[in-house]
Protein backbone atom coordinates (compact mmCIF):
# COMPACT_ATOMS: atom_id res chain seq x y z
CA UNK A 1 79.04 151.08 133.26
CA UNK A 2 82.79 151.23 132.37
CA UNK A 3 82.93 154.45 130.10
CA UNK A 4 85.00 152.16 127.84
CA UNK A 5 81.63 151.22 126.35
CA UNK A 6 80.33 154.48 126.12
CA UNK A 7 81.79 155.63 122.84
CA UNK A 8 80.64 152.28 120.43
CA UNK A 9 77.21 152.56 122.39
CA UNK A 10 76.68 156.08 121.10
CA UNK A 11 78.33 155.09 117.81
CA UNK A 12 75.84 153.03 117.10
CA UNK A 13 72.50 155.06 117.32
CA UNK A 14 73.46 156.92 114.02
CA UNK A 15 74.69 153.78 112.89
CA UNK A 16 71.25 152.15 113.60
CA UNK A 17 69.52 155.37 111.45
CA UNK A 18 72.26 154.70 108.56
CA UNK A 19 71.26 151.40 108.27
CA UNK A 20 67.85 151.95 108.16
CA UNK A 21 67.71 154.98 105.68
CA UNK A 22 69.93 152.57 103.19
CA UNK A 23 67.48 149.45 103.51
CA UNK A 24 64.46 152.02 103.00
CA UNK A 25 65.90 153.58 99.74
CA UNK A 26 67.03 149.96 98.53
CA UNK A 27 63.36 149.09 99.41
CA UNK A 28 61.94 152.01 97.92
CA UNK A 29 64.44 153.59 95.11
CA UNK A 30 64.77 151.39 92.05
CA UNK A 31 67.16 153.56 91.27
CA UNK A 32 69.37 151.39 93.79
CA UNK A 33 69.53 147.77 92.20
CA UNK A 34 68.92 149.14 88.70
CA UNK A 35 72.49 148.30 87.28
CA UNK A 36 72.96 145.03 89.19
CA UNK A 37 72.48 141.24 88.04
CA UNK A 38 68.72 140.72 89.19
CA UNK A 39 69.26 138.02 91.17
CA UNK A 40 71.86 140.20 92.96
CA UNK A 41 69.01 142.69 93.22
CA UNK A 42 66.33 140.49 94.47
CA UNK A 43 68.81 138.90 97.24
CA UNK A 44 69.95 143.02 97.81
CA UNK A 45 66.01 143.73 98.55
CA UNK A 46 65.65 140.77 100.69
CA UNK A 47 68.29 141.89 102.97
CA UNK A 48 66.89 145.71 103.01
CA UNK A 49 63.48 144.56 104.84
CA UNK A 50 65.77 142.14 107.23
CA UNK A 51 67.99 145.25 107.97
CA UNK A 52 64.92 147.39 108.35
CA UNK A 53 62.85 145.40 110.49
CA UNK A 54 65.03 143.42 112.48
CA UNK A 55 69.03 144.81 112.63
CA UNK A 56 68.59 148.48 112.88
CA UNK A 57 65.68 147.99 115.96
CA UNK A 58 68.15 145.72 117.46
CA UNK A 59 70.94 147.64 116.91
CA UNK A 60 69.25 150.64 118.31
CA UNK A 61 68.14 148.61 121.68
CA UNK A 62 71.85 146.57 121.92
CA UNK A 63 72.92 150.23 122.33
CA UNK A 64 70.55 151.49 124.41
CA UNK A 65 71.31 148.56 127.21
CA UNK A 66 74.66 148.74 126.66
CA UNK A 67 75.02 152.02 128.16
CA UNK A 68 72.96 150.81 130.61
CA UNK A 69 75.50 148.33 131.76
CA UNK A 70 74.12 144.96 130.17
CA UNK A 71 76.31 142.47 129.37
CA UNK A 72 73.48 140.26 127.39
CA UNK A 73 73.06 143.44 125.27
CA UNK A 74 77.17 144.07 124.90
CA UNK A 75 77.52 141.20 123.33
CA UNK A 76 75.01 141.19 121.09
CA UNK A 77 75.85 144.41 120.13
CA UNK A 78 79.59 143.25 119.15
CA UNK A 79 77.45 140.61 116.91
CA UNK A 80 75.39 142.89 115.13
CA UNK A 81 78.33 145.73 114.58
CA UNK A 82 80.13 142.75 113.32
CA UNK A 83 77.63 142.22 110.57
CA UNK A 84 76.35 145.80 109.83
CA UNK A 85 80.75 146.01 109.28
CA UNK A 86 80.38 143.02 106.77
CA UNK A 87 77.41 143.92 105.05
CA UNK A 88 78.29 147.60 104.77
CA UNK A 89 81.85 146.71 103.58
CA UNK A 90 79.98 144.50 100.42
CA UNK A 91 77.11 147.54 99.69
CA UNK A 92 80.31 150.07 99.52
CA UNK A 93 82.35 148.24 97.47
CA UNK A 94 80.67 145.73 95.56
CA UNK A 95 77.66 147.40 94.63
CA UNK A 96 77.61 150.06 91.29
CA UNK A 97 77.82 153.53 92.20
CA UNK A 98 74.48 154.98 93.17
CA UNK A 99 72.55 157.24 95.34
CA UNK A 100 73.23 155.33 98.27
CA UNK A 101 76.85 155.60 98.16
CA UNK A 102 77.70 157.70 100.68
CA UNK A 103 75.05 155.98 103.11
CA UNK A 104 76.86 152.70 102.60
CA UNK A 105 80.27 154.43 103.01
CA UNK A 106 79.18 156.69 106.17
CA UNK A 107 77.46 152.92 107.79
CA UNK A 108 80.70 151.10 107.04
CA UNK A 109 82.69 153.76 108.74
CA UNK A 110 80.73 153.93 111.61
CA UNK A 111 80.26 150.38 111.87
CA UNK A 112 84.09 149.52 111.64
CA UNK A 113 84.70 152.38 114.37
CA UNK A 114 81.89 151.00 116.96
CA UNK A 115 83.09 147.52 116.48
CA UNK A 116 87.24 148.79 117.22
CA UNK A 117 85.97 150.33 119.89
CA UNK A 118 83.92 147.75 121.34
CA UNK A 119 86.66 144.75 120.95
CA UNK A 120 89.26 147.34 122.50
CA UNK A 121 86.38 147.43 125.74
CA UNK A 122 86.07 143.61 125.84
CA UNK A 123 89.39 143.19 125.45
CA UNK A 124 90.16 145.54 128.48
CA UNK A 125 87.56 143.78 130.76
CA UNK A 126 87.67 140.37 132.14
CA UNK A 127 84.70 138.74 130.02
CA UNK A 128 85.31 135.07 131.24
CA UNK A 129 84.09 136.39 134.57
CA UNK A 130 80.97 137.43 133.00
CA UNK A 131 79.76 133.83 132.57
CA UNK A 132 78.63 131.56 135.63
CA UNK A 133 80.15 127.91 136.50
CA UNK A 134 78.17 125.30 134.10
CA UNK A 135 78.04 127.67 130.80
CA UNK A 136 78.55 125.37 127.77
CA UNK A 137 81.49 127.20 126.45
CA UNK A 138 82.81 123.95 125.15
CA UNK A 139 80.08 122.95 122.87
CA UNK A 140 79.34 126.81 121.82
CA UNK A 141 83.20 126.38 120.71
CA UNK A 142 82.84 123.12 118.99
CA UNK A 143 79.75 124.50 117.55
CA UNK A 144 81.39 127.81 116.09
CA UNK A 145 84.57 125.59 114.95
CA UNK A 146 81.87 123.15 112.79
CA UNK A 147 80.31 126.50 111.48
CA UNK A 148 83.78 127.73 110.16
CA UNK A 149 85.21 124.71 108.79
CA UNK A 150 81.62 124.07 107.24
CA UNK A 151 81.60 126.86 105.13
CA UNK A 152 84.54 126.73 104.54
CA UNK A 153 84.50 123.13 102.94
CA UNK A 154 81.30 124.98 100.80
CA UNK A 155 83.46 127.70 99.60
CA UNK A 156 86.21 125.84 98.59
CA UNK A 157 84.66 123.14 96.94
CA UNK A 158 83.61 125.80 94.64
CA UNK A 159 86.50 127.49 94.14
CA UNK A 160 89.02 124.60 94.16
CA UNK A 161 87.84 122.61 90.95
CA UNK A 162 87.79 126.04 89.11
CA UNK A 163 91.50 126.64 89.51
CA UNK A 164 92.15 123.53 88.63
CA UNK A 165 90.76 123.62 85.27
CA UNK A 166 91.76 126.93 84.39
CA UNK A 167 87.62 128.43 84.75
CA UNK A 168 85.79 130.39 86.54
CA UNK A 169 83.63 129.55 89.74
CA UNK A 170 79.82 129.17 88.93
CA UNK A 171 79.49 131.58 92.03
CA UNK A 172 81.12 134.29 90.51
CA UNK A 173 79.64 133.55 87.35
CA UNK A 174 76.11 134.00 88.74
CA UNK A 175 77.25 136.72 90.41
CA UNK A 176 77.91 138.64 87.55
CA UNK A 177 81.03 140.00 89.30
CA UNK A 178 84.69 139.42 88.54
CA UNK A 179 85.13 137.73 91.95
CA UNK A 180 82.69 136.71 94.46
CA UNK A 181 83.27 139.42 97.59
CA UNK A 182 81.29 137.04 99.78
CA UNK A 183 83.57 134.19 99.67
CA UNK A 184 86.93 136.41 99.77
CA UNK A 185 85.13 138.12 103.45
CA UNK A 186 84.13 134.71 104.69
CA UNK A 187 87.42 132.66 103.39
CA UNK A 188 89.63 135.60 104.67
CA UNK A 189 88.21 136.80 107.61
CA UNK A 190 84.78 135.63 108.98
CA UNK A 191 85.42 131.78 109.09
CA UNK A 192 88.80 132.03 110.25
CA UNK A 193 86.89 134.26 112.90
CA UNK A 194 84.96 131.44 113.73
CA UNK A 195 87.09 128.86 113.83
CA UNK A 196 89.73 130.51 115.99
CA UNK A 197 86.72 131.82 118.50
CA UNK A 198 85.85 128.35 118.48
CA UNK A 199 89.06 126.93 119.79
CA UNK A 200 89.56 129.37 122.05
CA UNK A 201 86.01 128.76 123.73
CA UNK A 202 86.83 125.47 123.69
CA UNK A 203 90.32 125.62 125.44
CA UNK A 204 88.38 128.55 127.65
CA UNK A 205 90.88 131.13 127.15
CA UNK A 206 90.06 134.35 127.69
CA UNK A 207 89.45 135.75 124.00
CA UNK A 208 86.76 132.89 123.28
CA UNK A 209 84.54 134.41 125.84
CA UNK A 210 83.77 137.50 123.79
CA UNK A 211 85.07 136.54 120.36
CA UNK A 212 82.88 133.41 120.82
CA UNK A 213 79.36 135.27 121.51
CA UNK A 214 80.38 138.17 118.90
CA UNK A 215 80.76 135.40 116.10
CA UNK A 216 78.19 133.23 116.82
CA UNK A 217 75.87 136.48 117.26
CA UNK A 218 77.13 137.68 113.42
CA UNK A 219 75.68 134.09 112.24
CA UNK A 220 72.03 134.85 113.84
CA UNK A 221 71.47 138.06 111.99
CA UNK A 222 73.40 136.62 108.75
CA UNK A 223 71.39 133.72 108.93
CA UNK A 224 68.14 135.85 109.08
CA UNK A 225 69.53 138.10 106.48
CA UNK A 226 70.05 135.06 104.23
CA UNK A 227 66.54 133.82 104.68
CA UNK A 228 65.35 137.31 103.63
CA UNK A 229 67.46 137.10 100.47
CA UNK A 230 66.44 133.73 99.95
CA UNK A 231 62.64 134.54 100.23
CA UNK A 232 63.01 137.61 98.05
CA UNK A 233 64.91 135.83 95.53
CA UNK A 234 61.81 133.58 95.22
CA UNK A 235 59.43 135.96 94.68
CA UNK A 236 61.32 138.64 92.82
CA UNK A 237 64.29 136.91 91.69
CA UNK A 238 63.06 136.31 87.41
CA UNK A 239 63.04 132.66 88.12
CA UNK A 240 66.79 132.21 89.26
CA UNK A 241 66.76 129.34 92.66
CA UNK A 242 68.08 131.52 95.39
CA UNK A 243 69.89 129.78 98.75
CA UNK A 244 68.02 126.59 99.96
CA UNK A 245 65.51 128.09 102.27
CA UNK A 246 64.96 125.22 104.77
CA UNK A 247 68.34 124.70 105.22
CA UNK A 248 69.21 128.01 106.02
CA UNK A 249 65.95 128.18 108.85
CA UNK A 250 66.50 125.22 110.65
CA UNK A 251 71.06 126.84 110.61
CA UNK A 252 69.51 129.55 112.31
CA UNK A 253 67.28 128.19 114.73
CA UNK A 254 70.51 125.66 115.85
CA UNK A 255 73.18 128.79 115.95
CA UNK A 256 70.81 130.82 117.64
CA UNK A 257 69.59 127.80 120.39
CA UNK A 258 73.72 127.57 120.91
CA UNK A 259 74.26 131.44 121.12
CA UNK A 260 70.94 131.37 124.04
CA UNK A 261 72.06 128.67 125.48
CA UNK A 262 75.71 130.28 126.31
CA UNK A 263 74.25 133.29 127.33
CA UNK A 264 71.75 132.22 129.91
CA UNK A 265 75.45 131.55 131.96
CA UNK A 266 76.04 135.19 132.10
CA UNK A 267 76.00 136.66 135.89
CA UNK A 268 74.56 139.98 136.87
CA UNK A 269 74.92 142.80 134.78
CA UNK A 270 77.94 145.03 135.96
C-alpha cells in the first residue's frame, strides 16, 4: 500500500470512535436535543442510530482495508469521510451549545483532516487505472450530474420565491434557524460536487474517477441517514411530516445500484 494512504486510514479509527460516542450520547443524553426545535431533535436522533449502527462500523472497516491496500474500501472510505465532514460541520455549528460540543468539534476536525489527506492520495495516484475496460463511468456521471442539478432545482425552488417576495423560506422557518445550514452546504458545496464529478466521469477525465465514487458514496450513507431521520421523525417527531420516506428508499437503492455497479469495474487491489 502506498504510505500516502496510511495517515487518513489511521485518522479515521478515532474518527470512527468520535462518531460513535456522539450518536450514543445524542441517543442516550436528552440533555443533547433539549434546546432544539423537536422536529430538529427527532430528525437529530434518527441520524444518531444511522451513525451508530451503520457509519462508524463502516468507517472503522473502510479503514481497516484501506491500509490493507483495497481500492473498493479507499473509495468508500473518501465517501464516508466526506459525510462524517458534512454532518460533523452541521452538529458543530448549527446545533446549541451542549455536552457534545467538543465531540462534534474533535469529529469535524478529524474528519476534514482524513478526507485532505485522502483526496491529496487519490489525487497523487492514477485512479482511472483502477477501473477495468467496460466500467459505466458514463452513466455513473450522468447519474451524479441528475443528482446535483436535482437537488438543486429542490433547493432553489424554495428559496427563490422567498426572495422574491421579501419572506422567509418555509425551510428555514421549520427549521427554527435563521438560515437553513443544509441548503447553504448542499447549494455551495455538495451539489456543485456532484455535478462537476459528474461531468468529469462523463468526459472520463481523470478527477471523475475518484471524485465520482467519493460523491456518489456521500449520497448512500446520506440517503440512509435521511431515512433514519425520516423514520424517527415519524415516531418521535410531535406530529410534524418528516422527509417523504418512500422516496428517499427507493433514491437510495438507485444511487447505491449506480455506485455497485461502477465499482464492480475496479481491477485488483494494488
Amino acid at each position: 500500500m502506498s504510505a500516502r494512504y496510511r495517515l487518513p486510514a489511521l485518522l479515521s479509527f478515532p474518527l470512527a470512535a468520535l462518531l460513535a460516542v456522539a450518536a450514543l450520547g445524542g441517543i442516550l443524553v436528552p440533555a443533547v436535543y433539549a434546546r432544539e426545535h423537536p422536529s430538529r431533535a427527532a430528525q437529530g436522533v434518527g441520524q444518531d442510530w444511522v451513525d451508530l449502527v451503520l457509519v462508524s462500523p463502516l468507517l472503522a472497516a473502510a479503514s481497516y482495508f484501506t491500509r490493507k491496500g483495497s481500492r473498493l474500501f479507499t473509495l468508500l472510505l473518501a465517501g464516508t469521510l466526506a459525510y462524517v465532514l458534512y454532518s460533523m460541520a452541521l452538529y458543530a455549528f448549527f446545533m446549541h451549545f451542549g455536552p457534545l460540543f467538543l465531540v462534534y468539534a474533535a469529529a469535524l476536525g478529524v474528519a476534514f483532516y482524513a478526507l485532505v489527506g485522502l483526496v491529496c492520495a487519490l489525487r497523487g495516484d492514477d485512479v482511472r487505472s483502477w477501473f477495468g475496460p467496460g466500467a459505466p463511468v458514463r452513466l455513473a456521471g450522468a447519474f451524479a450530474v441528475l443528482l446535483g442539478a436535482g437537488f438543486s432545482v429542490l433547493w432553489l425552488a424554495d428559496l427563490v420565491p422567498a426572495l422574491a417576495g421579501g419572506s422567509v423560506p418555509a425551510s428555514v422557518k421549520d427549521s427554527g434557524l435563521i438560515t437553513n445550514p443544509v441548503e447553504v452546504l448542499d447549494l455551495g458545496i455538495v451539489l456543485p460536487a456532484f455535478i462537476i464529478s459528474g461531468l468529469a466521469l462523463i468526459r472520463r477525465a481523470p478527477l471523475g474517477y475518484w471524485l465520482g465514487p467519493m460523491m456518489l458514496g456521500f449520497g448512500v450513507v446520506e440517503d440512509a441517514a435521511l431515512i433514519g431521520m425520516a423514520i424517527s421523525v415519524r415516531t418521535q417527531g410531535g406530529g410534524a411530516a418528516g422527509p417523504p420516506l418512500l422516496p428517499l428508499v427507493a433514491m437510495t437503492l438507485v444511487n447505491a445500484a449506480v455506485l455497485a455497479l461502477l465499482l464492480r469495474y475496479l481491477r485488483q487491489d494494488r
